[in-house]
N, C-alpha and C. Protein backbone atom coordinates (compact mmCIF):
# COMPACT_ATOMS: atom_id res chain seq x y z
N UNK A 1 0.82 -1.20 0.00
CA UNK A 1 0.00 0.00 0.00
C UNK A 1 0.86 1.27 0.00
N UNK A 2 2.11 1.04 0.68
CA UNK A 2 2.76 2.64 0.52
C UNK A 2 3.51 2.52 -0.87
N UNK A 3 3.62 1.74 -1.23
CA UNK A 3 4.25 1.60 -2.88
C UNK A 3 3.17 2.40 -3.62
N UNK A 4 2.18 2.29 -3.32
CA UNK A 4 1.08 2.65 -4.37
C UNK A 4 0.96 4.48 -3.95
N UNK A 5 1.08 4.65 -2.13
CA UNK A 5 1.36 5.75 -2.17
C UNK A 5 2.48 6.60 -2.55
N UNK A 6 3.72 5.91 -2.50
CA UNK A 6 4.50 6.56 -3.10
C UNK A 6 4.89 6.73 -4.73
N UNK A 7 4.04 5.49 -5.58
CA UNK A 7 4.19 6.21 -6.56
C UNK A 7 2.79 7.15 -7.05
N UNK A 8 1.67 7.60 -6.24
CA UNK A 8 0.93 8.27 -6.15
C UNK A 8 1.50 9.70 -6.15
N UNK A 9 2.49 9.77 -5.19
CA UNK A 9 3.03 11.15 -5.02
C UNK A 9 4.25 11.23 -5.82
N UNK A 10 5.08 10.67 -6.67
CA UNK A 10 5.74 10.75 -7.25
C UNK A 10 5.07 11.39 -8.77
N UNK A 11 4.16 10.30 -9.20
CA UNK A 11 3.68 10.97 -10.46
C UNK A 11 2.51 12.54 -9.97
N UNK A 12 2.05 12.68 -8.75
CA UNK A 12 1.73 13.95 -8.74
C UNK A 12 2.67 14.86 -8.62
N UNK A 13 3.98 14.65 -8.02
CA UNK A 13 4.96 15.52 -8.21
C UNK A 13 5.48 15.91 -9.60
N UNK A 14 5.61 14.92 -10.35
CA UNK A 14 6.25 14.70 -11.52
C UNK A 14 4.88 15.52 -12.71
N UNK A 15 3.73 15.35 -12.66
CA UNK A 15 3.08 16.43 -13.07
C UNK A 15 3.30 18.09 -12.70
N UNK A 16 3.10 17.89 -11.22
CA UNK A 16 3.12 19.40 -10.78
C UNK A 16 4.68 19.97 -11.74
N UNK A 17 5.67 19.47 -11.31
CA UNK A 17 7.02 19.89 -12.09
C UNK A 17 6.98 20.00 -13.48
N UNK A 18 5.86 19.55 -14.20
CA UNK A 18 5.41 19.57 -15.84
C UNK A 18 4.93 21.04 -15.77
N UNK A 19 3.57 21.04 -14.92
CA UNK A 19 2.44 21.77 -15.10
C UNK A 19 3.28 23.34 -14.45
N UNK A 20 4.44 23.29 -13.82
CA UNK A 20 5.05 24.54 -13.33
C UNK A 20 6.20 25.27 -14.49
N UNK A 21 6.90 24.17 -15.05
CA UNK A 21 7.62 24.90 -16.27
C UNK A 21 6.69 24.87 -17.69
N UNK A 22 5.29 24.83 -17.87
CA UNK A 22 4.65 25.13 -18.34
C UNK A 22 4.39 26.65 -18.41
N UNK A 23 3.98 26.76 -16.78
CA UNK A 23 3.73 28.16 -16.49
C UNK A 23 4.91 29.05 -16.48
N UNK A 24 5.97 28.62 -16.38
CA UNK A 24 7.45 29.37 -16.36
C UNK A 24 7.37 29.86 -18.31
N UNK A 25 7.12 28.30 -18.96
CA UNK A 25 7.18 28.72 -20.17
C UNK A 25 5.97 29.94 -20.34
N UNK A 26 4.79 30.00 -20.29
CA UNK A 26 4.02 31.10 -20.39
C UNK A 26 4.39 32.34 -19.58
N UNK A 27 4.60 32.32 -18.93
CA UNK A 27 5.43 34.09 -18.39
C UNK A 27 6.42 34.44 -19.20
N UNK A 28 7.18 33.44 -20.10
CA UNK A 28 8.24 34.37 -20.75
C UNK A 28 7.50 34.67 -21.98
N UNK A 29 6.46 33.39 -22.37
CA UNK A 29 5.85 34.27 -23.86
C UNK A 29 4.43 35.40 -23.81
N UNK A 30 4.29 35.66 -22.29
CA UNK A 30 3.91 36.60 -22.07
C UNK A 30 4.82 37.83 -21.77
N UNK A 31 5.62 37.51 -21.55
CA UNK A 31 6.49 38.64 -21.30
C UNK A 31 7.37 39.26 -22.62
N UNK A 32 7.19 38.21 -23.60
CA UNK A 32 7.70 38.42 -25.34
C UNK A 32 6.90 38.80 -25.81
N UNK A 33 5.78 38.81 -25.28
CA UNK A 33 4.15 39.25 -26.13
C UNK A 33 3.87 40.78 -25.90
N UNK A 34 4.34 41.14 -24.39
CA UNK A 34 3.97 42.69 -23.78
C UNK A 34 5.06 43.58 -24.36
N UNK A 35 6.42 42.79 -24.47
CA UNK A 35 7.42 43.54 -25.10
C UNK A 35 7.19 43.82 -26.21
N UNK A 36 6.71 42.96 -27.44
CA UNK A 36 6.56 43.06 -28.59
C UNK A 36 5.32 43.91 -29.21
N UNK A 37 3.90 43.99 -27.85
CA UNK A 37 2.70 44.99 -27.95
C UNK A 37 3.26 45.98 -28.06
N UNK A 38 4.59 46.53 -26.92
CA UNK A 38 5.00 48.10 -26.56
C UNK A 38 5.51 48.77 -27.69
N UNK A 39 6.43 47.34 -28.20
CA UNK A 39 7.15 47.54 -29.48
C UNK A 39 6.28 48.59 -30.69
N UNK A 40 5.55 47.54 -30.76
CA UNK A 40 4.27 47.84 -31.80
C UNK A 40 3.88 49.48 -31.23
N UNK A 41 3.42 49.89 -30.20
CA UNK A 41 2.82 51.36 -30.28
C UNK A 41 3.82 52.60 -30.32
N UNK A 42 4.76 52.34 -29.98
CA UNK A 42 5.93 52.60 -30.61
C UNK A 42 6.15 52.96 -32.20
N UNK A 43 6.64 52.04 -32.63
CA UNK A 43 6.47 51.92 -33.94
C UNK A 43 5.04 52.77 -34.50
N UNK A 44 3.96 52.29 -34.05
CA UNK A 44 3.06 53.23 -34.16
C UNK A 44 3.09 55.24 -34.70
N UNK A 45 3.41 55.23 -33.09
CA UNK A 45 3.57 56.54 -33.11
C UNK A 45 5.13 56.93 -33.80
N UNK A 46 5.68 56.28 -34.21
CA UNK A 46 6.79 57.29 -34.84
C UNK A 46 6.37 56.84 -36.56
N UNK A 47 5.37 55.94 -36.96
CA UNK A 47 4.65 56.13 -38.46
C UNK A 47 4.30 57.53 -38.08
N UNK A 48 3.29 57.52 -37.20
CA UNK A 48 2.27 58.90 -37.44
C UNK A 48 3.19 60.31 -37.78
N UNK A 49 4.17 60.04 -36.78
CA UNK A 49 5.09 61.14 -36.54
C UNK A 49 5.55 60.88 -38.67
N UNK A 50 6.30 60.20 -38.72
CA UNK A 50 7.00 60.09 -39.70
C UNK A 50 5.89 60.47 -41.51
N UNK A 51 4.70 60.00 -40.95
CA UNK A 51 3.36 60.90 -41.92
C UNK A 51 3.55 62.04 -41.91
N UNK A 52 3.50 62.77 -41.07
CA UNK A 52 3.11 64.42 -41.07
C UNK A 52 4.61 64.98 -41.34
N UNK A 53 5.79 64.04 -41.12
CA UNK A 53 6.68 65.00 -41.37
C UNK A 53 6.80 65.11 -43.46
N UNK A 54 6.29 63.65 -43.73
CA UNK A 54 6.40 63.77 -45.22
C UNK A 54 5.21 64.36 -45.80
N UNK A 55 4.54 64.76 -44.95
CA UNK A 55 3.22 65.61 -45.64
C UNK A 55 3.78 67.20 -45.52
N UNK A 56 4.50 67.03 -44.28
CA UNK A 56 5.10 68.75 -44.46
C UNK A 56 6.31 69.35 -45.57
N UNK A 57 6.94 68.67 -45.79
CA UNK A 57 7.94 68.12 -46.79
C UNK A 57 7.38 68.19 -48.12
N UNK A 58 5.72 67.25 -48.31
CA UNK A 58 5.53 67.10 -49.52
C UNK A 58 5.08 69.04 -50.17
N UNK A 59 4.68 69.47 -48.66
CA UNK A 59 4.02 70.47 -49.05
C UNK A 59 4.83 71.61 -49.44
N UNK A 60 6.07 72.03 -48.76
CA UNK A 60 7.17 72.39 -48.91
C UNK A 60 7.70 72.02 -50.52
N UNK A 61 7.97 70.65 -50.85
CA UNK A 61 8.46 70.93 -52.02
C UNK A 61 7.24 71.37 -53.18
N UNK A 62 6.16 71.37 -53.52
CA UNK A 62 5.07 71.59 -53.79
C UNK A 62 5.25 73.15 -54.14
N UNK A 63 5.51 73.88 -52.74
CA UNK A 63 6.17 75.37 -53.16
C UNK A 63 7.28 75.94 -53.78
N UNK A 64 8.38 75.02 -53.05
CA UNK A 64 9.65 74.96 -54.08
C UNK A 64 8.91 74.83 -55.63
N UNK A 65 8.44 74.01 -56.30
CA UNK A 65 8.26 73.84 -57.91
C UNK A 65 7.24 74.75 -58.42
N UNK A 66 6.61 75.58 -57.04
CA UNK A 66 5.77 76.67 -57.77
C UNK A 66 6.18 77.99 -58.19
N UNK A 67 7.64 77.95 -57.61
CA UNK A 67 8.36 79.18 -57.40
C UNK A 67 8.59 79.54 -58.94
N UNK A 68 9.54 78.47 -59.72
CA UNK A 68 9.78 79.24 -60.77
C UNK A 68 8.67 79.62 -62.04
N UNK A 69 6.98 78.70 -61.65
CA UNK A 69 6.33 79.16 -62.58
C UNK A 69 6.02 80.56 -62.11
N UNK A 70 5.63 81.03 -60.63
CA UNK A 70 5.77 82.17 -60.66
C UNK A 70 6.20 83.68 -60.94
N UNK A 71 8.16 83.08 -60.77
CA UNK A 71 8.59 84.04 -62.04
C UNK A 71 8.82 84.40 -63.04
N UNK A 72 7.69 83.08 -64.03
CA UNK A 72 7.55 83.81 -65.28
C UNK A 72 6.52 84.10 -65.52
N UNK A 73 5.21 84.22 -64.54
CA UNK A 73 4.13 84.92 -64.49
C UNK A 73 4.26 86.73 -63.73
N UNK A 74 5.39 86.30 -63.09
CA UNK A 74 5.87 88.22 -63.20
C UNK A 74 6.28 88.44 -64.04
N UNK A 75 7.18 87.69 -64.99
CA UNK A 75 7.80 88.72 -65.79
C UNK A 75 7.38 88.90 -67.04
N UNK A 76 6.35 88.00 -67.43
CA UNK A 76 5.28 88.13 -68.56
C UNK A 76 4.63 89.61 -67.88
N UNK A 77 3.92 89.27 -66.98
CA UNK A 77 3.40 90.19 -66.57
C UNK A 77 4.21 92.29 -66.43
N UNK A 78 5.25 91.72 -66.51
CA UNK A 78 6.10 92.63 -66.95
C UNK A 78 6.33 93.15 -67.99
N UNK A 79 6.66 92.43 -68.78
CA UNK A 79 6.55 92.43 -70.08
C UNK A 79 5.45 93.34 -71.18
N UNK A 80 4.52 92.64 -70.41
CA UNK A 80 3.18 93.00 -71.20
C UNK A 80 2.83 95.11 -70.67
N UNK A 81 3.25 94.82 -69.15
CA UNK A 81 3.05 96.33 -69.17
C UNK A 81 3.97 97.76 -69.66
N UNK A 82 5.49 96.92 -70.33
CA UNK A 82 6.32 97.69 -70.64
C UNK A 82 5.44 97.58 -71.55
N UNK A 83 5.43 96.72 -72.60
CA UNK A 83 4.94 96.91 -74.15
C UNK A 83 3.45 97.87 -73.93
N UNK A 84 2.57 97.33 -73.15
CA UNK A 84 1.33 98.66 -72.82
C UNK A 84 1.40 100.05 -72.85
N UNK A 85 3.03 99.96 -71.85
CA UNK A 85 2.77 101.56 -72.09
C UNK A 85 3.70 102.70 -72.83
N UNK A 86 4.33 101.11 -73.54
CA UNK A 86 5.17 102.04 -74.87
C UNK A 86 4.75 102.11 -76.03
N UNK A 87 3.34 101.95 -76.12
CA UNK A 87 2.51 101.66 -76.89
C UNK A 87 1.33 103.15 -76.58
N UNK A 88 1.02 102.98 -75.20
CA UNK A 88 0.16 104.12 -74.98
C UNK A 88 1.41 105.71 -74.82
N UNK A 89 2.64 105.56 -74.71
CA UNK A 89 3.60 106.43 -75.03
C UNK A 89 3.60 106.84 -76.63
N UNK A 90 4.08 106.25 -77.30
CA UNK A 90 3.94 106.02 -78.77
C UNK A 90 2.78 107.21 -79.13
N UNK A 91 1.46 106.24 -78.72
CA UNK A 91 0.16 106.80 -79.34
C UNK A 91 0.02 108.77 -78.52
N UNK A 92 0.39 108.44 -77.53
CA UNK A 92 0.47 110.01 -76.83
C UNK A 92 1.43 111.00 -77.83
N UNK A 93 2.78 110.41 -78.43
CA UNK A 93 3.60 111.07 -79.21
C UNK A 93 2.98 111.63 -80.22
N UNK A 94 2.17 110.38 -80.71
CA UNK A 94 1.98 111.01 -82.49
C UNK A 94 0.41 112.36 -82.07
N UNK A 95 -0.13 111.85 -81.17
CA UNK A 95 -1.27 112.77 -81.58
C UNK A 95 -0.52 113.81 -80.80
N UNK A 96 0.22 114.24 -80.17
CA UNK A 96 1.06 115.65 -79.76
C UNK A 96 1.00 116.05 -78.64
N UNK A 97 0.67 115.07 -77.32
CA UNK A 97 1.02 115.57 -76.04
C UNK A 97 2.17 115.24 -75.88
N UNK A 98 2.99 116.02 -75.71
CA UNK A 98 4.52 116.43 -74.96
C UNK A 98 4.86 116.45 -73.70
């Protein structure tokens, strides 16, 4: 009868020692799991961050390439008012205001 108890408590020991580095194994892949969540919001927030900086950037160069159509919409615009008013000069000459 104590044979039977002792291998009674042997194989409940011999479980419990299963069923405990079981749980040893789950705390570390919980603990690889919380590291790897933090990881993740992390990563997260430096996408978001890393969005707005290429949206500010995109917008920036956007102005850079508007720049030089601009200065040839001044200087057309230039253009056109020299020729206007050497034209309305001209026409002032011939009919005789001085």
């Amino acid at each position: 009868m104590e044979d039977k108890e002792n291998d009674f408590q042997i194989q409940v020991l011999t479980r419990l020692a299963v069923i405990e580095s079981k749980i040893d194994d789950y705390k570390k892949i919980e603990d690889t799991t919380y590291r790897a969540y933090n990881n993740s919001k992390e990563n997260s927030k430096d996408i978001s961050n890393l969005k707005e900086k290429v949206s500010s950037i995109e917008h920036d160069v956007e102005g850079i390439k508007e720049q030089p159509r601009q200065r040839w919409f001044n200087l057309a615009g230039t253009i056109i008012s020299v020729v206007v008013t050497a034209i309305v000069t001209f026409i002032l000459v011939k009919i005789g205001i001085n």
